[in-house]
PDB file of N, CA and C in Angstrom:
ATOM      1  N   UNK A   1      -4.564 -33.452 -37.686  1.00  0.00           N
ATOM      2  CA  UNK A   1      -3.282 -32.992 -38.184  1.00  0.00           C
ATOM      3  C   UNK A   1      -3.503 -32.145 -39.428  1.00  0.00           C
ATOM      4  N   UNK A   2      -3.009 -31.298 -39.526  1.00  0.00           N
ATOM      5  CA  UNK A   2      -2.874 -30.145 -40.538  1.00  0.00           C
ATOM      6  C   UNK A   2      -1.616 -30.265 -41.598  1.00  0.00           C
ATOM      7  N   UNK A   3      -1.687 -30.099 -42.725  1.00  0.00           N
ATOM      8  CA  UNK A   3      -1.045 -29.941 -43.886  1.00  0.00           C
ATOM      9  C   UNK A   3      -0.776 -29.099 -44.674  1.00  0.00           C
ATOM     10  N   UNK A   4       0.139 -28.113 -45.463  1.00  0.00           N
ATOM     11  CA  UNK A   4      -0.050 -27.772 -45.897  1.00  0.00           C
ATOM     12  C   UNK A   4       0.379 -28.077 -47.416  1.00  0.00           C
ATOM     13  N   UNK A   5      -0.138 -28.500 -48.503  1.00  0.00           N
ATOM     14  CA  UNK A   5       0.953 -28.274 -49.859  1.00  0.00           C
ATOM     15  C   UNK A   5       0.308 -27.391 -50.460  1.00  0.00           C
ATOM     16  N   UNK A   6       1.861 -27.270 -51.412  1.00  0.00           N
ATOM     17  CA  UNK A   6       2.396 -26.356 -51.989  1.00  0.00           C
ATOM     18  C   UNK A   6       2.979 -26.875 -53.505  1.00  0.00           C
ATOM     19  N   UNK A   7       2.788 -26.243 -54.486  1.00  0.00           N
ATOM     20  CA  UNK A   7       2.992 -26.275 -55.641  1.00  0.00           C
ATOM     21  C   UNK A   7       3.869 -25.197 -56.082  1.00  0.00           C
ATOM     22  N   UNK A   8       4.786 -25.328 -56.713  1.00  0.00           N
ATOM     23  CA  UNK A   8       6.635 -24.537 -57.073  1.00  0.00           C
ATOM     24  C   UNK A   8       6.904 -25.280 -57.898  1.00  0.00           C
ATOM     25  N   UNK A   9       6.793 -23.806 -59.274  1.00  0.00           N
ATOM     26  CA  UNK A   9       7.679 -24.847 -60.699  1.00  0.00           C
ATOM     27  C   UNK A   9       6.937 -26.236 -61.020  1.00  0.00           C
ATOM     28  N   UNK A  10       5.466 -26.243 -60.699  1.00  0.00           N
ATOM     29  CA  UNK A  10       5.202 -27.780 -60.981  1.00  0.00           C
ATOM     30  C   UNK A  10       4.745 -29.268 -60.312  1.00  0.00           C
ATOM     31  N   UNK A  11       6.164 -28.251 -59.732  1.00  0.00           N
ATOM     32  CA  UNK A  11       6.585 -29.757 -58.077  1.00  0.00           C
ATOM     33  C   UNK A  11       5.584 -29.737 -57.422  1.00  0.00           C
ATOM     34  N   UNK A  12       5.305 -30.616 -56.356  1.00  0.00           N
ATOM     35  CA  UNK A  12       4.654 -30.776 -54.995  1.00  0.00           C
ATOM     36  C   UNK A  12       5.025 -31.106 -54.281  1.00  0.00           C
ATOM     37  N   UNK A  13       5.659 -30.125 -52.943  1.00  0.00           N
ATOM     38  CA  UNK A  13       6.330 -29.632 -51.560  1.00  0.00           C
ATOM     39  C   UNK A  13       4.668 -29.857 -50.789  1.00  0.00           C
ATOM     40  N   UNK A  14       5.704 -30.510 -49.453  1.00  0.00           N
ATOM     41  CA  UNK A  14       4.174 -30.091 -48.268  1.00  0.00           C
ATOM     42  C   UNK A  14       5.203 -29.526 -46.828  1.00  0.00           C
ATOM     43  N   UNK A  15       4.663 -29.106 -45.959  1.00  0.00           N
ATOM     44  CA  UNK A  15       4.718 -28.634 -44.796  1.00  0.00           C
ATOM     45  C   UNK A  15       3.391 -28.575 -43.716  1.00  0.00           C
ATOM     46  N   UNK A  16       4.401 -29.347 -43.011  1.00  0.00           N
ATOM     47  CA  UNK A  16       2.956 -29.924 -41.711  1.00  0.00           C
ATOM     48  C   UNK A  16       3.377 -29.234 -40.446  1.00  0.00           C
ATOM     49  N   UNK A  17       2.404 -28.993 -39.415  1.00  0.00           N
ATOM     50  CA  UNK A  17       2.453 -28.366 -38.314  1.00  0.00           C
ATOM     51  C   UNK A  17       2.340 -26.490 -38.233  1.00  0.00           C
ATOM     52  N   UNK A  18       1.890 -26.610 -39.640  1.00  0.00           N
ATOM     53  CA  UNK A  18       1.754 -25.155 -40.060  1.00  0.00           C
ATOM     54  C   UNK A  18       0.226 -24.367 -40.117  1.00  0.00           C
ATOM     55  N   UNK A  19       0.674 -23.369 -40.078  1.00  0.00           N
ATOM     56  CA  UNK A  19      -1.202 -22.966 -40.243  1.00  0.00           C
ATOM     57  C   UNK A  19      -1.400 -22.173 -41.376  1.00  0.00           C
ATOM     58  N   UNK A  20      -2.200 -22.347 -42.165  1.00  0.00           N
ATOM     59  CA  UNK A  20      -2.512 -21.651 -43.547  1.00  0.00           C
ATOM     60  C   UNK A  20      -1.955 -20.175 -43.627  1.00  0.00           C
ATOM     61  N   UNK A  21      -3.224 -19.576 -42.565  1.00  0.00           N
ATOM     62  CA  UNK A  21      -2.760 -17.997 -42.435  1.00  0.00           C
ATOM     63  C   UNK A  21      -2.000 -17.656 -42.545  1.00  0.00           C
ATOM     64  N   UNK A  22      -1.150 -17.765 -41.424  1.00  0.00           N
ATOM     65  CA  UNK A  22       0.281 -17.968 -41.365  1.00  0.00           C
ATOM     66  C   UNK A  22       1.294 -17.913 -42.016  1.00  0.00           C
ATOM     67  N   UNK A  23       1.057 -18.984 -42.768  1.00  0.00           N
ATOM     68  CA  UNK A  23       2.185 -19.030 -43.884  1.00  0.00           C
ATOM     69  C   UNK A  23       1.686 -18.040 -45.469  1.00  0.00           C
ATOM     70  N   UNK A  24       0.150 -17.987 -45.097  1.00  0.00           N
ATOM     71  CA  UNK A  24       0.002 -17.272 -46.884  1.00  0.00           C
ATOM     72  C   UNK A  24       0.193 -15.744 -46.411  1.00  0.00           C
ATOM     73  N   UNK A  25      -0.270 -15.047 -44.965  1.00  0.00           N
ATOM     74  CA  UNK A  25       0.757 -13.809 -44.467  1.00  0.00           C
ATOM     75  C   UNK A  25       1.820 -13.847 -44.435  1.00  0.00           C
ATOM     76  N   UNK A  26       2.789 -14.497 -43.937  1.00  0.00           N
ATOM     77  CA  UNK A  26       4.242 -14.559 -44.289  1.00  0.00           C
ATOM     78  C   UNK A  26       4.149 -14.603 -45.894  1.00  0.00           C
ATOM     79  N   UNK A  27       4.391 -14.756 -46.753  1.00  0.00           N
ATOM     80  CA  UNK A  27       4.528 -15.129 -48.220  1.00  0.00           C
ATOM     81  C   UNK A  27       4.030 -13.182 -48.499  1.00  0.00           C
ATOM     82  N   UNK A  28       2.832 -13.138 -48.119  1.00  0.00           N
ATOM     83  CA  UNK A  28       1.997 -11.502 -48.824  1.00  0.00           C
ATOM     84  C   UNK A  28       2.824 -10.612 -48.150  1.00  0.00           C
ATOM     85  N   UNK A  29       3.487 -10.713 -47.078  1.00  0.00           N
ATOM     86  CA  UNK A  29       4.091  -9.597 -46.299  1.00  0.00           C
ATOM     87  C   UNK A  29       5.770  -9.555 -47.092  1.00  0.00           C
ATOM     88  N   UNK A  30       6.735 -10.380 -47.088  1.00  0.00           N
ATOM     89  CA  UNK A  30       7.499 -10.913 -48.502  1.00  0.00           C
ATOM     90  C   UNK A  30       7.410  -9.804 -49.285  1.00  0.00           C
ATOM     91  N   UNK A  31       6.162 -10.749 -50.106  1.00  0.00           N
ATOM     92  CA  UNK A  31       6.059 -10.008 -51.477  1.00  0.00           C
ATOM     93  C   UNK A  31       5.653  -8.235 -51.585  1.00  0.00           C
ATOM     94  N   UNK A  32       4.676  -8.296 -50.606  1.00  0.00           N
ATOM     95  CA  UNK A  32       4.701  -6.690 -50.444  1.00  0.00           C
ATOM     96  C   UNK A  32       5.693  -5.600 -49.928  1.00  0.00           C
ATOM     97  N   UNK A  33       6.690  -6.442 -49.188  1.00  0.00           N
ATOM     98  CA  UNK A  33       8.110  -5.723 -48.873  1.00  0.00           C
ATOM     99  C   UNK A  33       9.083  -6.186 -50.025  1.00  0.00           C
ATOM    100  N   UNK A  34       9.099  -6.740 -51.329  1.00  0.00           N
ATOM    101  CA  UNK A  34       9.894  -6.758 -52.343  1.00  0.00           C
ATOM    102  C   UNK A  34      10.639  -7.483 -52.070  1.00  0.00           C
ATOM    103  N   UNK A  35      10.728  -8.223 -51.525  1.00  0.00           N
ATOM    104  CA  UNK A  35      11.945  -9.351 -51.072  1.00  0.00           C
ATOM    105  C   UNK A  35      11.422 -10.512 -50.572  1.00  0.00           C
ATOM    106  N   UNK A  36      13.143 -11.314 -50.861  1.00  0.00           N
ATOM    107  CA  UNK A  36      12.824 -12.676 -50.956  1.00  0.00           C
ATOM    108  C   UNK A  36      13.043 -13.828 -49.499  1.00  0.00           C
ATOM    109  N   UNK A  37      12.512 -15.000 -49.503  1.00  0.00           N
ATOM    110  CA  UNK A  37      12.844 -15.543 -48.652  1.00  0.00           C
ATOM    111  C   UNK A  37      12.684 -16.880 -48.875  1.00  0.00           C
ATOM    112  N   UNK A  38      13.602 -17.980 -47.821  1.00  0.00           N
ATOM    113  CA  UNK A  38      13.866 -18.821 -48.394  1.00  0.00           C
ATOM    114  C   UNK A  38      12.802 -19.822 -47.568  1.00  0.00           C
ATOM    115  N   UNK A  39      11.768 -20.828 -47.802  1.00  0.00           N
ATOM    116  CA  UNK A  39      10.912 -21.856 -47.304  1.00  0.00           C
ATOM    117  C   UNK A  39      11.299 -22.948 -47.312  1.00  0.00           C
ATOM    118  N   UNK A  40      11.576 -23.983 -45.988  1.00  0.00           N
ATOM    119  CA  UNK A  40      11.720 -25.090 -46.051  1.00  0.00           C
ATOM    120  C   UNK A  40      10.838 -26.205 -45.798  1.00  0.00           C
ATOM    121  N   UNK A  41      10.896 -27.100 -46.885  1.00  0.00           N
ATOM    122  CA  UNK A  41       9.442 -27.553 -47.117  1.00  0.00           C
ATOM    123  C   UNK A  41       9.815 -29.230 -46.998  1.00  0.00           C
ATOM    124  N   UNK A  42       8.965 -29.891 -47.064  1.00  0.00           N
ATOM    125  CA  UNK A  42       9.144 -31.855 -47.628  1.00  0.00           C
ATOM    126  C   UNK A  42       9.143 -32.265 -48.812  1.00  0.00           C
ATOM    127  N   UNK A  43       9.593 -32.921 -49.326  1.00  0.00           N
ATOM    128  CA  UNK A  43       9.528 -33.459 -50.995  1.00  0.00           C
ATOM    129  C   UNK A  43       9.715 -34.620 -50.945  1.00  0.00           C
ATOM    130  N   UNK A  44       8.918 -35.364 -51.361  1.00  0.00           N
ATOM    131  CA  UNK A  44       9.180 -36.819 -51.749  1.00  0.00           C
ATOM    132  C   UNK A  44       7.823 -37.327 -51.056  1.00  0.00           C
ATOM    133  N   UNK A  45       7.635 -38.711 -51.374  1.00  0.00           N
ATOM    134  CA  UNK A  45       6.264 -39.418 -50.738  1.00  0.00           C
ATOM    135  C   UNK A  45       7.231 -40.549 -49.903  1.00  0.00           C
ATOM    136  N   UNK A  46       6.487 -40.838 -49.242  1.00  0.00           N
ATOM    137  CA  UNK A  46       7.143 -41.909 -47.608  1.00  0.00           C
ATOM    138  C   UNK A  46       8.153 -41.328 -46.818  1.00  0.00           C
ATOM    139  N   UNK A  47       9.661 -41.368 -47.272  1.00  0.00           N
ATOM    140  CA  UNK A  47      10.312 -40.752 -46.378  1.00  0.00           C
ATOM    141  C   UNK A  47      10.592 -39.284 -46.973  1.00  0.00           C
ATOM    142  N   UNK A  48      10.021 -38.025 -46.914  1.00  0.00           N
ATOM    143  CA  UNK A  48      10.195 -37.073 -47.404  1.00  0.00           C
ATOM    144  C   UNK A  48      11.871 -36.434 -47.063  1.00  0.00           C
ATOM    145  N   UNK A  49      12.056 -35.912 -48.168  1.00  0.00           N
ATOM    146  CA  UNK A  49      13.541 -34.799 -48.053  1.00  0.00           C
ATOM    147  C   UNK A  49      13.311 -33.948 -47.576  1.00  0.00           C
ATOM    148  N   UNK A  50      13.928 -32.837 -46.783  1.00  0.00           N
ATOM    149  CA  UNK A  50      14.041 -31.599 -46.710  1.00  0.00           C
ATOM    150  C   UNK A  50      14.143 -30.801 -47.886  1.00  0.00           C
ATOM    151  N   UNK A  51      14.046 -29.878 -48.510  1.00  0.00           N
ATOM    152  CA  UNK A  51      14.247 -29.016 -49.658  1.00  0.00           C
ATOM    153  C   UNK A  51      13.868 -27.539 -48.803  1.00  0.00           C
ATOM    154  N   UNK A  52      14.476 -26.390 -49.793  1.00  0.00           N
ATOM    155  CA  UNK A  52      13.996 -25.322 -49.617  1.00  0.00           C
ATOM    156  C   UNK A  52      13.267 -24.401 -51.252  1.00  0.00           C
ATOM    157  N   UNK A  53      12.320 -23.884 -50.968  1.00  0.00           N
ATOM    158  CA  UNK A  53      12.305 -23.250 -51.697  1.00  0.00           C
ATOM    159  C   UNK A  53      11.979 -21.544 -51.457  1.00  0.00           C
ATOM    160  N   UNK A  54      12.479 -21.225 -52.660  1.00  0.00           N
ATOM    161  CA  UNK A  54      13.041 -19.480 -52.655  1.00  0.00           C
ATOM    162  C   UNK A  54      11.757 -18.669 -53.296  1.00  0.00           C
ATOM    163  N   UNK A  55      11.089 -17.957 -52.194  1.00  0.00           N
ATOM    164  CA  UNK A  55       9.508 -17.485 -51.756  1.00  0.00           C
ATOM    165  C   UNK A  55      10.284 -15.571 -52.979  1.00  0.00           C
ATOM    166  N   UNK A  56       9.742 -15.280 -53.586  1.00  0.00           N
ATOM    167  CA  UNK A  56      10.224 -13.922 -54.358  1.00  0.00           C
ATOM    168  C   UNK A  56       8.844 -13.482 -55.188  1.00  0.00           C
ATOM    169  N   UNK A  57       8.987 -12.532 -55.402  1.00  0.00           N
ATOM    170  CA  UNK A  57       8.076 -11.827 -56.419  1.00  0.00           C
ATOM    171  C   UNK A  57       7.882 -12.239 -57.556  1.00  0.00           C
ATOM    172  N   UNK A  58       7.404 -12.625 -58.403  1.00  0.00           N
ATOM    173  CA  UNK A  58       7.260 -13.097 -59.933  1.00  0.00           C
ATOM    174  C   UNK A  58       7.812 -14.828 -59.956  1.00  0.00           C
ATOM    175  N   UNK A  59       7.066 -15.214 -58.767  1.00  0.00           N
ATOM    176  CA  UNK A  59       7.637 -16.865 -58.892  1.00  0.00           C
ATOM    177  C   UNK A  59       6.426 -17.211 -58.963  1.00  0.00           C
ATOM    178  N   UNK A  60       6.166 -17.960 -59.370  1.00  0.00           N
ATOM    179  CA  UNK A  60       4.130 -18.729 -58.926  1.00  0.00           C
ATOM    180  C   UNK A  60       4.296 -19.721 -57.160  1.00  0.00           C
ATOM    181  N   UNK A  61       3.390 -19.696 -56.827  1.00  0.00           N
ATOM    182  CA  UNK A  61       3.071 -20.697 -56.117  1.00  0.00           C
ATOM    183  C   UNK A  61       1.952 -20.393 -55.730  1.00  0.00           C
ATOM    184  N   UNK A  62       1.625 -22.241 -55.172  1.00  0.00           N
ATOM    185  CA  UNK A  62       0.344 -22.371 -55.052  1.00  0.00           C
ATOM    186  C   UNK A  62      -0.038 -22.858 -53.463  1.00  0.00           C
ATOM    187  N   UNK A  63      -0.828 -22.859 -52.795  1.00  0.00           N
ATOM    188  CA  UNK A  63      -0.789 -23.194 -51.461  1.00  0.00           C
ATOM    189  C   UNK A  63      -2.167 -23.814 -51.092  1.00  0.00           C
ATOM    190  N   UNK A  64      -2.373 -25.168 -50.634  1.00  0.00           N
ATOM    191  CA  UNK A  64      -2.985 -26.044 -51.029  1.00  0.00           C
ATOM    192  C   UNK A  64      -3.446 -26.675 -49.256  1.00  0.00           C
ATOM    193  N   UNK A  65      -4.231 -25.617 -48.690  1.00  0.00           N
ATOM    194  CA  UNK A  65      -4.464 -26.461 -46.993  1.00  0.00           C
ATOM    195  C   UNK A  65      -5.225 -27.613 -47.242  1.00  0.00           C
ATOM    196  N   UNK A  66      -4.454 -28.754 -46.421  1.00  0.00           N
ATOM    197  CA  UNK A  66      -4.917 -29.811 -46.331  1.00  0.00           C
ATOM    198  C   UNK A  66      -5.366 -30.378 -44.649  1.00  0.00           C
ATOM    199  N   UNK A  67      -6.531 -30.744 -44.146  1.00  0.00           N
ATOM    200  CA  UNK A  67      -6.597 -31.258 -43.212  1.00  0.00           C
ATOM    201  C   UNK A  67      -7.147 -32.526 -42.653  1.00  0.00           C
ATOM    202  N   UNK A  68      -5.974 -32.981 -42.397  1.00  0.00           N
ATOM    203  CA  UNK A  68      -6.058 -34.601 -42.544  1.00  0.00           C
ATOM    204  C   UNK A  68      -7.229 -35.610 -41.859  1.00  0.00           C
ATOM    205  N   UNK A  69      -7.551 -34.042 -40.703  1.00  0.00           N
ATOM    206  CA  UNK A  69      -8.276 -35.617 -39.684  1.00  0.00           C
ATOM    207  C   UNK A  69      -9.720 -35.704 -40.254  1.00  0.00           C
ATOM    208  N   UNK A  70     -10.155 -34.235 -41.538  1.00  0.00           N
ATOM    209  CA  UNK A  70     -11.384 -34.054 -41.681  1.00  0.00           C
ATOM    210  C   UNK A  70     -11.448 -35.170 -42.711  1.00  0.00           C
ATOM    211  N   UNK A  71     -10.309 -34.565 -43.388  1.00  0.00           N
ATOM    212  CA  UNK A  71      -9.882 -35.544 -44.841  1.00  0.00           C
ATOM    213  C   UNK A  71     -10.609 -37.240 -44.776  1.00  0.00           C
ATOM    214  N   UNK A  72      -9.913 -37.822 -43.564  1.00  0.00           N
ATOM    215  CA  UNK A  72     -10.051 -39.033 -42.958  1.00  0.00           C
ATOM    216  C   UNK A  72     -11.352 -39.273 -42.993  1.00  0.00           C
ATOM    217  N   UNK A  73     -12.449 -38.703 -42.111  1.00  0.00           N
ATOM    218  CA  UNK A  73     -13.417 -38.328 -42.120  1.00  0.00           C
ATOM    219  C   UNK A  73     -14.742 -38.117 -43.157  1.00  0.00           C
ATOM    220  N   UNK A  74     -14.206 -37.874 -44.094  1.00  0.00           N
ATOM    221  CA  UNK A  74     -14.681 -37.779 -45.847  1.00  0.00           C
ATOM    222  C   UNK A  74     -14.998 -36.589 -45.439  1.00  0.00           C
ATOM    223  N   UNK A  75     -14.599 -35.797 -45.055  1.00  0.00           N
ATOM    224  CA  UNK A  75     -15.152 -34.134 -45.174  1.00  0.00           C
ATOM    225  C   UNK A  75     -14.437 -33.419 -45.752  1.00  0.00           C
ATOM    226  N   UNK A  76     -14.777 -32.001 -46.090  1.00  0.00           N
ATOM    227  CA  UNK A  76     -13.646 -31.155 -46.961  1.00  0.00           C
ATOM    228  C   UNK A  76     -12.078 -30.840 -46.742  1.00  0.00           C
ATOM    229  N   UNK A  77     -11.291 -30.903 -47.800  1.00  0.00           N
ATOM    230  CA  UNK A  77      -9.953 -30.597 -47.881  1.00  0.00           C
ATOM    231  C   UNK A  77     -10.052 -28.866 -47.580  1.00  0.00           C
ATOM    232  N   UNK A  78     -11.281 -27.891 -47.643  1.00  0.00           N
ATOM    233  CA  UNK A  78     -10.847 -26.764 -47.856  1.00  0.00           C
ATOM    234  C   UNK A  78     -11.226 -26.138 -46.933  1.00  0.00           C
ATOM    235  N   UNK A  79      -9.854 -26.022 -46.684  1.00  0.00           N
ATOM    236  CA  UNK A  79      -9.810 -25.125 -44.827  1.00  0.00           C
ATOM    237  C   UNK A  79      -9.067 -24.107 -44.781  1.00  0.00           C
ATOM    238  N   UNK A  80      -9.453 -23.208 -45.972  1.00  0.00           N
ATOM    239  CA  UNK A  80      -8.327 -22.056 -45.622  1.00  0.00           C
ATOM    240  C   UNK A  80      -8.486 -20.835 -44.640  1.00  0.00           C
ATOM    241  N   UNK A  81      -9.214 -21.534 -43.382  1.00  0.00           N
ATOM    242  CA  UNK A  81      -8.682 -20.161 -42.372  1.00  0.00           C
ATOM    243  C   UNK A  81     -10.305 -19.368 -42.298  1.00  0.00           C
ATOM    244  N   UNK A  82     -10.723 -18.742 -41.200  1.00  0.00           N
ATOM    245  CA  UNK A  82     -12.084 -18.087 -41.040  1.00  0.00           C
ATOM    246  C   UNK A  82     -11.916 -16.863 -41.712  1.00  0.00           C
ATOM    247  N   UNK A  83     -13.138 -16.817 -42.538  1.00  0.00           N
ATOM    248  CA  UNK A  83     -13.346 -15.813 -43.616  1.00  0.00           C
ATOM    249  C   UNK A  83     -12.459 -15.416 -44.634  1.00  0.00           C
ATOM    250  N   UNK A  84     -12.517 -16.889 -45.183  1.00  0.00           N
ATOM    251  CA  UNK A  84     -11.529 -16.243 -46.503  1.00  0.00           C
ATOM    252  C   UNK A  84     -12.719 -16.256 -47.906  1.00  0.00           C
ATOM    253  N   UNK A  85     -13.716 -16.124 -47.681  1.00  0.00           N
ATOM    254  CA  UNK A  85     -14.604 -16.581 -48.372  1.00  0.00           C
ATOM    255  C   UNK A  85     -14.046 -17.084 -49.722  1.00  0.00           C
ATOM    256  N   UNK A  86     -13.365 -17.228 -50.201  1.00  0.00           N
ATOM    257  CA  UNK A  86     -12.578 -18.207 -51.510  1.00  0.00           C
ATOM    258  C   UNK A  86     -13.022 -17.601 -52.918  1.00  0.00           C
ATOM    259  N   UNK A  87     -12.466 -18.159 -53.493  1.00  0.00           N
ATOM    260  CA  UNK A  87     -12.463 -17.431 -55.053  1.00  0.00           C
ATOM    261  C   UNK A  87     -13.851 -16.901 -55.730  1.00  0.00           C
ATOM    262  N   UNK A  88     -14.120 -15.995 -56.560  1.00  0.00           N
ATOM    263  CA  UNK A  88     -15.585 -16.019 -56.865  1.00  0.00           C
ATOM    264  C   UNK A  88     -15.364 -15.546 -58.171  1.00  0.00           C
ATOM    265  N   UNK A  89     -15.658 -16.221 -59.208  1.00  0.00           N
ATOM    266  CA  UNK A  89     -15.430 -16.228 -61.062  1.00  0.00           C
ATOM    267  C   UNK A  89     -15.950 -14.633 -60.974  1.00  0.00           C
ATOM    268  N   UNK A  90     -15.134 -13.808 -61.703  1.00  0.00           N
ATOM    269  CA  UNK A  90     -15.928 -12.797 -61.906  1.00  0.00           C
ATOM    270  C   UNK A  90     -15.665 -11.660 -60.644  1.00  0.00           C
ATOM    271  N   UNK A  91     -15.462 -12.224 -59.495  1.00  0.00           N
ATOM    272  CA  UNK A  91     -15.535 -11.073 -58.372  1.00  0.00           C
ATOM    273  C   UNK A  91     -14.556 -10.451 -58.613  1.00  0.00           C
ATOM    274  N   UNK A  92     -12.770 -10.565 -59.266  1.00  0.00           N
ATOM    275  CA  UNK A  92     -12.279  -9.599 -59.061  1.00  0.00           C
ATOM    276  C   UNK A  92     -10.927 -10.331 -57.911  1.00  0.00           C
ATOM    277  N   UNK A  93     -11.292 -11.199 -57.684  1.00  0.00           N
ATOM    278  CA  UNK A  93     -10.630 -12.459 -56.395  1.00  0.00           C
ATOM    279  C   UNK A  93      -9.929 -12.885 -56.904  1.00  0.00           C
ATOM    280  N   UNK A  94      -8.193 -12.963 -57.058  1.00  0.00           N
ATOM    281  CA  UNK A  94      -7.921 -14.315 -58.013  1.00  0.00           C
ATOM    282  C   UNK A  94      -7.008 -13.578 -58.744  1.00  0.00           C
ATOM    283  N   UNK A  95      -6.647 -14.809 -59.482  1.00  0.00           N
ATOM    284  CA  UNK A  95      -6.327 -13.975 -60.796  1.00  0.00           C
ATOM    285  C   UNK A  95      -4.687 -14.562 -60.595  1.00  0.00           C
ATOM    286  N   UNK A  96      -4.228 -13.802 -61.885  1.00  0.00           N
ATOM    287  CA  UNK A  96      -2.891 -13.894 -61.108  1.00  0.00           C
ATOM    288  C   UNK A  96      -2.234 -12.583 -60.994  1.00  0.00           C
ATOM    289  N   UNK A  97      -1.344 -12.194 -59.767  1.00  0.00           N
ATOM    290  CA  UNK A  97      -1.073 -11.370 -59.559  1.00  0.00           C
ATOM    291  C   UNK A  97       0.329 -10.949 -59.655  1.00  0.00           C
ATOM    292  N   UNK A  98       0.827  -9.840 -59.810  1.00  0.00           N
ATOM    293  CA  UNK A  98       1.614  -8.908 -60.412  1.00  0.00           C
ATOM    294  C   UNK A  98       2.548  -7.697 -60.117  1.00  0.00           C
ATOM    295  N   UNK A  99       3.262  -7.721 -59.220  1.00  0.00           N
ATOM    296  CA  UNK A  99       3.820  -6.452 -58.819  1.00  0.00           C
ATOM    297  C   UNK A  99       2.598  -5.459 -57.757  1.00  0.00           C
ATOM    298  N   UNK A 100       1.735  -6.692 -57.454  1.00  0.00           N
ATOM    299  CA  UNK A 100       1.005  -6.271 -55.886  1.00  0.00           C
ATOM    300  C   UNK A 100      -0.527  -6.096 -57.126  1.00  0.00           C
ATOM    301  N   UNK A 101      -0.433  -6.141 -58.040  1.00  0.00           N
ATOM    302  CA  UNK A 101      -2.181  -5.307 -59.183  1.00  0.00           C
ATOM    303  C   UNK A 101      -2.407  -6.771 -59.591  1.00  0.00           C
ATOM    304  N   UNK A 102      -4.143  -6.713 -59.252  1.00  0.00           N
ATOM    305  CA  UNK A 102      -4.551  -8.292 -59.364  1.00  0.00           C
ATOM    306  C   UNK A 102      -5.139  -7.911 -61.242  1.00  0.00           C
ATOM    307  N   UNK A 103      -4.642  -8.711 -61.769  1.00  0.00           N
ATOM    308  CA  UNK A 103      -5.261  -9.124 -63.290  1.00  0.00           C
ATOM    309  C   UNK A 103      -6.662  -9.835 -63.453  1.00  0.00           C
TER     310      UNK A 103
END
């Protein structure tokens, strides 16, 4: 089973049955068309709420793939998707970003 959380304002939202890609293309395609959209996510631990939150330009979030059965397993939480080769101090990767210009 696949997971995804998500960090907004602080909080911690998850969404399951989702696929990383997926959702971090939806979010870049969004932000690169200047507009907003609204995500409905889980909140709470045991019986989770519904919530939505409002996906826009100059909001932070964080997106956090989780996969449970590896998890279980003692193997890595970090599954973001083939060839994302992941952050690299210094490469230029990262950062936080800005009206589409990475800092």
């Amino acid at each position: 089973m696949k997971r995804i959380d998500i960090i907004y304002d602080g909080t911690l939202y998850s969404l399951g049955g989702e696929e990383y890609d997926e959702l971090k293309t939806s979010i870049a395609a969004a932000h690169d068309e200047g507009r907003s959209t609204w995500l409905r996510v889980d909140h709470g631990e045991g019986r989770a709420r519904s919530a939505e939150i409002l996906i826009a330009p100059g909001i932070p979030i964080s997106l956090v793939a989780i996969n449970t059965d590896t998890d279980a397993e003692g193997g890595s939480d970090d599954d973001f998707g083939s060839g994302s080769g992941g952050f690299e101090p210094g490469s230029g990767d990262g950062g936080v970003v800005e009206d589409g210009v990475d800092e």
